[in-house]
Protein backbone atom coordinates (compact mmCIF):
# COMPACT_ATOMS: atom_id res chain seq x y z
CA UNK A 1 14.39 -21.33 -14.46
CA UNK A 2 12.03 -20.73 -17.57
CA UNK A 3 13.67 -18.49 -20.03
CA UNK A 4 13.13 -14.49 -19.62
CA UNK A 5 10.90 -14.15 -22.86
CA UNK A 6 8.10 -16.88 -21.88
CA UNK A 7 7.25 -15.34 -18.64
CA UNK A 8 4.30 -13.61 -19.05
CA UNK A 9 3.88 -12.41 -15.12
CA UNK A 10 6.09 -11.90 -12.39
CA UNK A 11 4.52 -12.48 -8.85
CA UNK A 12 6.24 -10.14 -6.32
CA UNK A 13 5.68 -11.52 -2.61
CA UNK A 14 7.09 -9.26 0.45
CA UNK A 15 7.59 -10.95 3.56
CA UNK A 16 9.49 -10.41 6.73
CA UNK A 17 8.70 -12.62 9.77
CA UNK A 18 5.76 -14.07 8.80
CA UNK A 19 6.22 -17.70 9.34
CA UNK A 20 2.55 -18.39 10.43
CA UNK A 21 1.12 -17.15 7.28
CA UNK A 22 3.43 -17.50 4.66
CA UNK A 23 2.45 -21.27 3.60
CA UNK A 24 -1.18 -20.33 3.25
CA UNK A 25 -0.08 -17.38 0.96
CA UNK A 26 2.16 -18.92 -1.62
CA UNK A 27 -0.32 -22.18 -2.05
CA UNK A 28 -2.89 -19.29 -3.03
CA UNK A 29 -0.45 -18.26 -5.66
CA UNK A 30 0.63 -22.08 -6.89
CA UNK A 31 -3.51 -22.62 -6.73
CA UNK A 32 -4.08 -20.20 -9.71
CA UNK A 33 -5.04 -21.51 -12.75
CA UNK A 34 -3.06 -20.26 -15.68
CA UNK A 35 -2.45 -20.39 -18.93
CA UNK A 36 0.68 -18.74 -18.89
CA UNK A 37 4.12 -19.08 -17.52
CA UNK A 38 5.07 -17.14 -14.13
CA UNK A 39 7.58 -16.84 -11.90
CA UNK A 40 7.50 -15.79 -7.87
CA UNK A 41 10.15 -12.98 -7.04
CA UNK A 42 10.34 -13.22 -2.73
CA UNK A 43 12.06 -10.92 -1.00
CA UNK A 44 12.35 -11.63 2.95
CA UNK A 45 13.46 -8.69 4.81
CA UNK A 46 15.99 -10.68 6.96
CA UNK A 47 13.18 -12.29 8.76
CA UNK A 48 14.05 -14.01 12.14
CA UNK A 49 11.06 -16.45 12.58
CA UNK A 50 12.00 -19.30 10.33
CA UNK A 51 9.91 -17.67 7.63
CA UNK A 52 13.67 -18.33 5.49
CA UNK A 53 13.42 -21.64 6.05
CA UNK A 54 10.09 -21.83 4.56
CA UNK A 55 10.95 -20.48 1.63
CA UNK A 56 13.83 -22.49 1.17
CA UNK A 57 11.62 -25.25 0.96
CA UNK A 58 9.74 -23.83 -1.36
CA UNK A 59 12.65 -23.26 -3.87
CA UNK A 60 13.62 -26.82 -3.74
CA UNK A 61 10.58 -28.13 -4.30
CA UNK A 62 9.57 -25.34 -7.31
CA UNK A 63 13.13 -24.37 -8.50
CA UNK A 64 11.99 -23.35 -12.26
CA UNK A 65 9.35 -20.73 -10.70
CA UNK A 66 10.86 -19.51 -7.35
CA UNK A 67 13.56 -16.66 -7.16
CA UNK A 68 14.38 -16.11 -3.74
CA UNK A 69 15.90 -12.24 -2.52
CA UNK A 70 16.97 -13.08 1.05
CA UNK A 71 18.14 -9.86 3.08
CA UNK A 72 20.81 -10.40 4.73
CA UNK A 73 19.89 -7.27 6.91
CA UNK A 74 16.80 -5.03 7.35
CA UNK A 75 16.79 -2.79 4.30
CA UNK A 76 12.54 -1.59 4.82
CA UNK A 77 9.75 -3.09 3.17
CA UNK A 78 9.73 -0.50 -0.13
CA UNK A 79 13.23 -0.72 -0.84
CA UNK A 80 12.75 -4.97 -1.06
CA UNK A 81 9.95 -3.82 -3.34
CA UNK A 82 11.47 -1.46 -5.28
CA UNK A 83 14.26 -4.57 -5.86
CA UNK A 84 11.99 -7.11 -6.51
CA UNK A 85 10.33 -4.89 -9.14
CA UNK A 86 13.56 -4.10 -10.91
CA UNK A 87 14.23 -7.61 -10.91
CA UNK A 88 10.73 -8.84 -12.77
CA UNK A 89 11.20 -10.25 -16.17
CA UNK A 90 7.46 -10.15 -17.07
CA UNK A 91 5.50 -8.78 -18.85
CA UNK A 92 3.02 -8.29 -16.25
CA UNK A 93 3.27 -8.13 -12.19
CA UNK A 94 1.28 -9.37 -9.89
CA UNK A 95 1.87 -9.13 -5.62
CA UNK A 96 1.58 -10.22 -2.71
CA UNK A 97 2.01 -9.87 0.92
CA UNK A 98 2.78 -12.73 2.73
CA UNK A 99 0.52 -12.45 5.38
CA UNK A 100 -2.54 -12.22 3.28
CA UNK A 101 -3.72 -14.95 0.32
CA UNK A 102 -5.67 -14.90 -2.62
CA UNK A 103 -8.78 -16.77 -2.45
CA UNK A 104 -10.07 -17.08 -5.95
CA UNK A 105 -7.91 -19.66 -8.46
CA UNK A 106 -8.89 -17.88 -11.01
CA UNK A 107 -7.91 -14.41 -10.03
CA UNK A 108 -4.70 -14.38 -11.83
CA UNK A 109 -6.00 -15.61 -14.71
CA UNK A 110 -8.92 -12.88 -14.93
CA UNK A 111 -5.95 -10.09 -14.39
CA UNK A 112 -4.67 -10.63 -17.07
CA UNK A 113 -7.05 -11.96 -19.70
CA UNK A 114 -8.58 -8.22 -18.77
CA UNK A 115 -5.24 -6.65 -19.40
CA UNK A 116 -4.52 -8.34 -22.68
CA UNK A 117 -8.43 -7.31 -24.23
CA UNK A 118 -7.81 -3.74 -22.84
CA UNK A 119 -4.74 -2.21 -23.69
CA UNK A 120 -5.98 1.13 -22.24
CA UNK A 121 -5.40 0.13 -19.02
CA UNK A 122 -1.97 0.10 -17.29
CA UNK A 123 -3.34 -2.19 -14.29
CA UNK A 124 -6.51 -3.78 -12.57
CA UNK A 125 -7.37 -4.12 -9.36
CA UNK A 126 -10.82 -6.25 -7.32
CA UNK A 127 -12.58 -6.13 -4.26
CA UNK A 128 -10.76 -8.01 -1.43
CA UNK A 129 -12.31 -9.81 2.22
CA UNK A 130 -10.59 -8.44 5.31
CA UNK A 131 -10.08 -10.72 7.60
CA UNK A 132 -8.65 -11.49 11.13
CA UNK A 133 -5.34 -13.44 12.54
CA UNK A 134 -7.48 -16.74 12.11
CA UNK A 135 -8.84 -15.94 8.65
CA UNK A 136 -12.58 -15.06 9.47
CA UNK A 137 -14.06 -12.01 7.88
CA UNK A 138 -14.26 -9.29 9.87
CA UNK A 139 -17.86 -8.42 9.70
CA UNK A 140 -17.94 -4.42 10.46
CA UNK A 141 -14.50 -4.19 8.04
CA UNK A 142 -16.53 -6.06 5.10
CA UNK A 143 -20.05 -4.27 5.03
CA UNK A 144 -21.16 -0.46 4.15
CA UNK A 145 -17.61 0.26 2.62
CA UNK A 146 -16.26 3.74 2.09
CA UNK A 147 -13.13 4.27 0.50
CA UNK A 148 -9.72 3.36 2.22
CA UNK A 149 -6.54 1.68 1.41
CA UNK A 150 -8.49 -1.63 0.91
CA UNK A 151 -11.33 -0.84 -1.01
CA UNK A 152 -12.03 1.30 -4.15
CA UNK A 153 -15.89 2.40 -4.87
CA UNK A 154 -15.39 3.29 -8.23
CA UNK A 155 -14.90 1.24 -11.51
CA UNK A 156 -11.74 3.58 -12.82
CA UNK A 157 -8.75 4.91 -10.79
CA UNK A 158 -6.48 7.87 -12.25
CA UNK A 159 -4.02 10.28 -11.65
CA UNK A 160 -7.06 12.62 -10.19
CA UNK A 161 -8.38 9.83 -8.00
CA UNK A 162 -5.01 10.24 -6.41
CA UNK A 163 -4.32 13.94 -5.38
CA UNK A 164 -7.59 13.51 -3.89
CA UNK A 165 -6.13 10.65 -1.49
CA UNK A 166 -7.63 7.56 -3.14
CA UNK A 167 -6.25 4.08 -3.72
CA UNK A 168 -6.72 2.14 -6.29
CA UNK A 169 -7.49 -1.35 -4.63
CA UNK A 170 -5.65 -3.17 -1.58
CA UNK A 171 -1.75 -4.15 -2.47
CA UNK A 172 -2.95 -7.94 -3.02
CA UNK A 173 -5.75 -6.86 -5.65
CA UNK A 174 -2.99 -5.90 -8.03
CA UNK A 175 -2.06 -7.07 -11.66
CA UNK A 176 -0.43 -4.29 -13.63
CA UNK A 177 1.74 -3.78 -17.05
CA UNK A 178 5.74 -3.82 -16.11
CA UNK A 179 5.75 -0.34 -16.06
CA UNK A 180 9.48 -0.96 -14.19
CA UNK A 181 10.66 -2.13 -17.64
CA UNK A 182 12.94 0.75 -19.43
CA UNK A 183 10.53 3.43 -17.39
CA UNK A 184 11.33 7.16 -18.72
CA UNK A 185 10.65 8.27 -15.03
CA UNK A 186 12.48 7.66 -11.89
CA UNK A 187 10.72 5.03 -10.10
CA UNK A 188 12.93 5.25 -7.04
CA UNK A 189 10.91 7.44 -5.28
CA UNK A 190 8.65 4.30 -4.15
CA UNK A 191 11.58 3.88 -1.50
CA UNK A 192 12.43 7.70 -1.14
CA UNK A 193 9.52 9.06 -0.20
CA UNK A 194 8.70 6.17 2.91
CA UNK A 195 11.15 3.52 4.22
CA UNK A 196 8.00 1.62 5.18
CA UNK A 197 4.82 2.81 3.48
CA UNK A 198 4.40 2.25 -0.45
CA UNK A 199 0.62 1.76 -1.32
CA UNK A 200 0.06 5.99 -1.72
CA UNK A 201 3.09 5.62 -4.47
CA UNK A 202 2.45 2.71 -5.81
CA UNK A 203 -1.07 4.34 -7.16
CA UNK A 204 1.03 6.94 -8.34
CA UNK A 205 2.96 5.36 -10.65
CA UNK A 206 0.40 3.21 -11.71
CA UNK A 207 -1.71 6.31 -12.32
CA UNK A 208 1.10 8.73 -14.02
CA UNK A 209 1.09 5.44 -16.41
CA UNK A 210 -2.04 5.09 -17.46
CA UNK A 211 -6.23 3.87 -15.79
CA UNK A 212 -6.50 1.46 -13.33
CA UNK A 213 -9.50 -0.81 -14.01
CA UNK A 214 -11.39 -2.20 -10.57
CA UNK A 215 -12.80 -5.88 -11.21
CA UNK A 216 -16.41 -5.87 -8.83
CA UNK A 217 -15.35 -9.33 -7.48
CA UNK A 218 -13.59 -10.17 -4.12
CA UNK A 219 -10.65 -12.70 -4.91
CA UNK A 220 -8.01 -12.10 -2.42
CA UNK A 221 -8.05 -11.57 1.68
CA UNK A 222 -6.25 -8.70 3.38
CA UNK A 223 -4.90 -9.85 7.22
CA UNK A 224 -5.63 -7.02 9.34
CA UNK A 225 -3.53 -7.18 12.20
CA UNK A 226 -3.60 -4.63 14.65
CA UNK A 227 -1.53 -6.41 18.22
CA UNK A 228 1.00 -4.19 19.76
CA UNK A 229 3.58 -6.53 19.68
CA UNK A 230 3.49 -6.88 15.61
CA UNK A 231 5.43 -4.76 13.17
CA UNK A 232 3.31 -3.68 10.76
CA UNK A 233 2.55 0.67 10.45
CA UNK A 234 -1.03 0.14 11.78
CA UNK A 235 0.75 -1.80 15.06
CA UNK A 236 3.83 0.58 14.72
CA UNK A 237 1.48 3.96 14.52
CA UNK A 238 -0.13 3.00 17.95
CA UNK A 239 2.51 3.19 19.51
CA UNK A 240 4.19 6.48 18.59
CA UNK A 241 2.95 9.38 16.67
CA UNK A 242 3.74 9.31 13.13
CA UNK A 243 1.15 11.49 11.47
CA UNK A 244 4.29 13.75 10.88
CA UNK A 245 6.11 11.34 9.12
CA UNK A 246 2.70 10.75 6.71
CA UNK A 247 2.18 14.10 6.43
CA UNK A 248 6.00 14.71 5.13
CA UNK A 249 5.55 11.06 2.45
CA UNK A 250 2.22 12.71 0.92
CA UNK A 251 4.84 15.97 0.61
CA UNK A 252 7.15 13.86 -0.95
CA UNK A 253 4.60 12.26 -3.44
CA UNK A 254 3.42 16.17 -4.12
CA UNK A 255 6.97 17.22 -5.35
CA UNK A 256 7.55 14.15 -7.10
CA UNK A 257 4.86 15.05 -9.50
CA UNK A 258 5.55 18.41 -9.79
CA UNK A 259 9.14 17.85 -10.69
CA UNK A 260 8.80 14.71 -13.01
CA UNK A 261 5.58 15.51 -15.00
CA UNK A 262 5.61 19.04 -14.55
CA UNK A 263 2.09 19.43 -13.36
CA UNK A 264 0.62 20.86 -10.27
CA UNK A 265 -0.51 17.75 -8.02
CA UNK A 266 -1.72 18.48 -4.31
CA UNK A 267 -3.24 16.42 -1.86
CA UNK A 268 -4.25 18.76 -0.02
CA UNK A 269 -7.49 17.32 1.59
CA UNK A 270 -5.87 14.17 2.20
CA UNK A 271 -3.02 16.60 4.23
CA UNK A 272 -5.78 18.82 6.09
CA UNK A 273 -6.96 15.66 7.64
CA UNK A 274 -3.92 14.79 8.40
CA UNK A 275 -2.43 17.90 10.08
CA UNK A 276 -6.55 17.90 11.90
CA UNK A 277 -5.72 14.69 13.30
CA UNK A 278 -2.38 15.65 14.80
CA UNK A 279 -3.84 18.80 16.29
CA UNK A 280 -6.44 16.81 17.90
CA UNK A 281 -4.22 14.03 19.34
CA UNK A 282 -2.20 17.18 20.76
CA UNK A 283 -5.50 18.31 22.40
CA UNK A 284 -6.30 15.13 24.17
CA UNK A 285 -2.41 14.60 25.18
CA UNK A 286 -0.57 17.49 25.77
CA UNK A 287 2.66 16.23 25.09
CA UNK A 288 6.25 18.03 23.77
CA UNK A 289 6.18 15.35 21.04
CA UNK A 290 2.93 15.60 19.94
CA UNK A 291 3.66 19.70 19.93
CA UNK A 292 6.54 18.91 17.87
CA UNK A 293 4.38 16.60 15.11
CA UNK A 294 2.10 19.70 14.84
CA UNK A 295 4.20 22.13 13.92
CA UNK A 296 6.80 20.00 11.87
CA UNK A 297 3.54 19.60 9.76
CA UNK A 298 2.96 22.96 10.02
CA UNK A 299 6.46 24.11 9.00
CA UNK A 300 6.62 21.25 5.94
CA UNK A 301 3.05 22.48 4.40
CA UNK A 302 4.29 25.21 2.22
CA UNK A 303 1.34 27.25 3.02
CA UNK A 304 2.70 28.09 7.22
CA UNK A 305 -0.35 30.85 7.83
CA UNK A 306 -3.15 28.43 6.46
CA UNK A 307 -2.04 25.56 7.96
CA UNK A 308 -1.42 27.16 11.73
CA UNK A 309 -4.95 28.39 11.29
CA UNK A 310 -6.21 25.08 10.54
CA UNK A 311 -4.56 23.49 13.65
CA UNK A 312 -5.89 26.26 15.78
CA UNK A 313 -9.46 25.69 14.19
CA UNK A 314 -9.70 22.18 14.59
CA UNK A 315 -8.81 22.12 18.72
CA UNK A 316 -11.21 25.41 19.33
CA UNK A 317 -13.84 23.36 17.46
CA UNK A 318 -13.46 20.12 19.56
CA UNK A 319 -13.37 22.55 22.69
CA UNK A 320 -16.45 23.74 21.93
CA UNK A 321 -18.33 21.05 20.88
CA UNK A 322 -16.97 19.26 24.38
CA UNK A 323 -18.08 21.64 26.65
CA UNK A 324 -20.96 23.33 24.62
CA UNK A 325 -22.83 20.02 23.35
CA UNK A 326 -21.04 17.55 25.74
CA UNK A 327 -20.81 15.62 22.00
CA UNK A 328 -16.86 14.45 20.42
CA UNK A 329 -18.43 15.55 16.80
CA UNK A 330 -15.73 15.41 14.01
CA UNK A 331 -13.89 18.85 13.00
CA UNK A 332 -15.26 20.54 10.02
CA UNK A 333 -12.72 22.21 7.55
């Protein structure tokens, strides 16, 4: 292992059963050329696919860069972050998912060049390809972007950029300062606030920190993976209502702010949509559960009269633009 003080990044990679994939992502990491030493921080979440095995291999063959974290059971995809980021000894970080891959091997290297010339930024982020199971682009995903949890329009991300429901760049764009390193705040709440979803907080302590810079290149590809059978929150979401349980993690982030910085922070647009979206899935299947989702978000919004009217709103308006225009046009609020 290369002593503490020479590694300049730390390369966090998250995996849990994703032995097809995970070769083609760690040769896009030992691809980058660097002028710096690294070291790669995995944490499987007790995978069962033979994705350990993998790894193993891995660490024999690279045993000065590799640190393996292998779960022994399930302990949720932010929590192995959260450890893996405690555990970084440099001076910058730099992840990864293993079923996506960086595809430019000089990304790494134009992270953190940027970093070191501009000290006024806590982290940078770039453009990224999304692409399918097999690795082709996916066409409609990759033109006419708007903003999502992929892609970032604009050149700066901050604390603002934020409340209003923004990310700053897909997880795999991401090179930031070791802002984990003797933090004043309490950086727990990345596993707190979402046993499975991280990117929202992730921006937020990146953005309570400092700017977020957004390099106009694509140098990474983001798997999107969307089969029933797989476990990721887009495959998990299909198959049970969950808006609830976002609606209650942007809560979360909310009062986090409030109590650690002592500033107002509300997401509230970014919840309307939500709590929209829940009221219309209740309209289309008139369920107990989805009921329930509706007015658990209704209960956890703080503002109970608003919110109830904005459920109400949203199904009279699809009603009536049903049966009056014969049109599914979206709900204005």
């Amino acid at each position: 292992m290369q002593e503490e003080t020479l590694i300049q990044v730390s390369i966090i990679v998250l995996t849990y059963n994703h032995a097809a994939y995970i070769r083609q992502a760690i040769d896009s990491i030992l691809m980058q050329k660097v002028n710096f030493n690294y070291e790669i921080l995995v944490g499987d979440d007790c995978s069962t696919d033979g994705s350990q095995e993998i790894l193993k291999e891995y660490e024999s063959k690279y045993p000065q860069i590799f640190r393996l974290f292998l779960r022994e059971t399930n302990i949720g995809p932010t929590k192995n972050l959260f450890q893996l980021y405690q555990s970084a000894n440099g001076e910058y970080i730099a992840q990864l998912e293993s079923d996506d891959y960086w595809s430019d091997e000089c990304k790494l290297q134009k992270q953190i060049d940027f970093l070191n010339q501009n000290e006024e930024y806590i982290g940078c982020s770039h453009l990224c390809t999304v692409v399918d199971e097999d690795g082709e682009a996916i066409l409609e995903k990759n033109q006419n972007q708007t903003d999502s949890y992929w892609y970032y329009s604009k050149s700066e991300y901050t604390l603002e950029d934020c409340e209003k429901g923004k990310y700053p760049g897909h997880f795999c764009s991401m090179a930031f300062r070791n802002i984990f390193k003797n933090s004043q705040h309490d950086f727990s709440i990345l596993y707190r606030a979402h046993n499975f979803i991280g990117d929202r907080t992730i921006g937020l302590l990146l953005s309570i920190s400092g700017k977020v810079y957004r390099i106009d290149e694509s140098m990474s590809c983001y798997r999107l993976v969307e089969k029933k059978e797989k476990g990721n929150w887009q495959s998990l979401a299909r198959k049970k209502n969950r808006r609830y349980e976002e609606y209650h993690y942007l809560r979360q982030l909310e009062k986090y702010v409030q109590k650690e910085l002592h500033q107002d922070f509300q997401m509230i647009d970014t919840r309307k949509d939500k709590l929209v979206c829940a009221a219309v899935v209740l309209l289309n299947n008139k369920s107990f559960e989805n009921l329930k989702v509706v007015l658990l978000m209704i209960l956890d919004s703080g503002r109970i009269l608003q919110s109830m009217k904005l459920a109400v709103s949203a199904i009279v308006q699809k009603i009536y633009y049903r049966k009056i225009f014969g049109e599914d046009k979206p709900v204005k609020f």
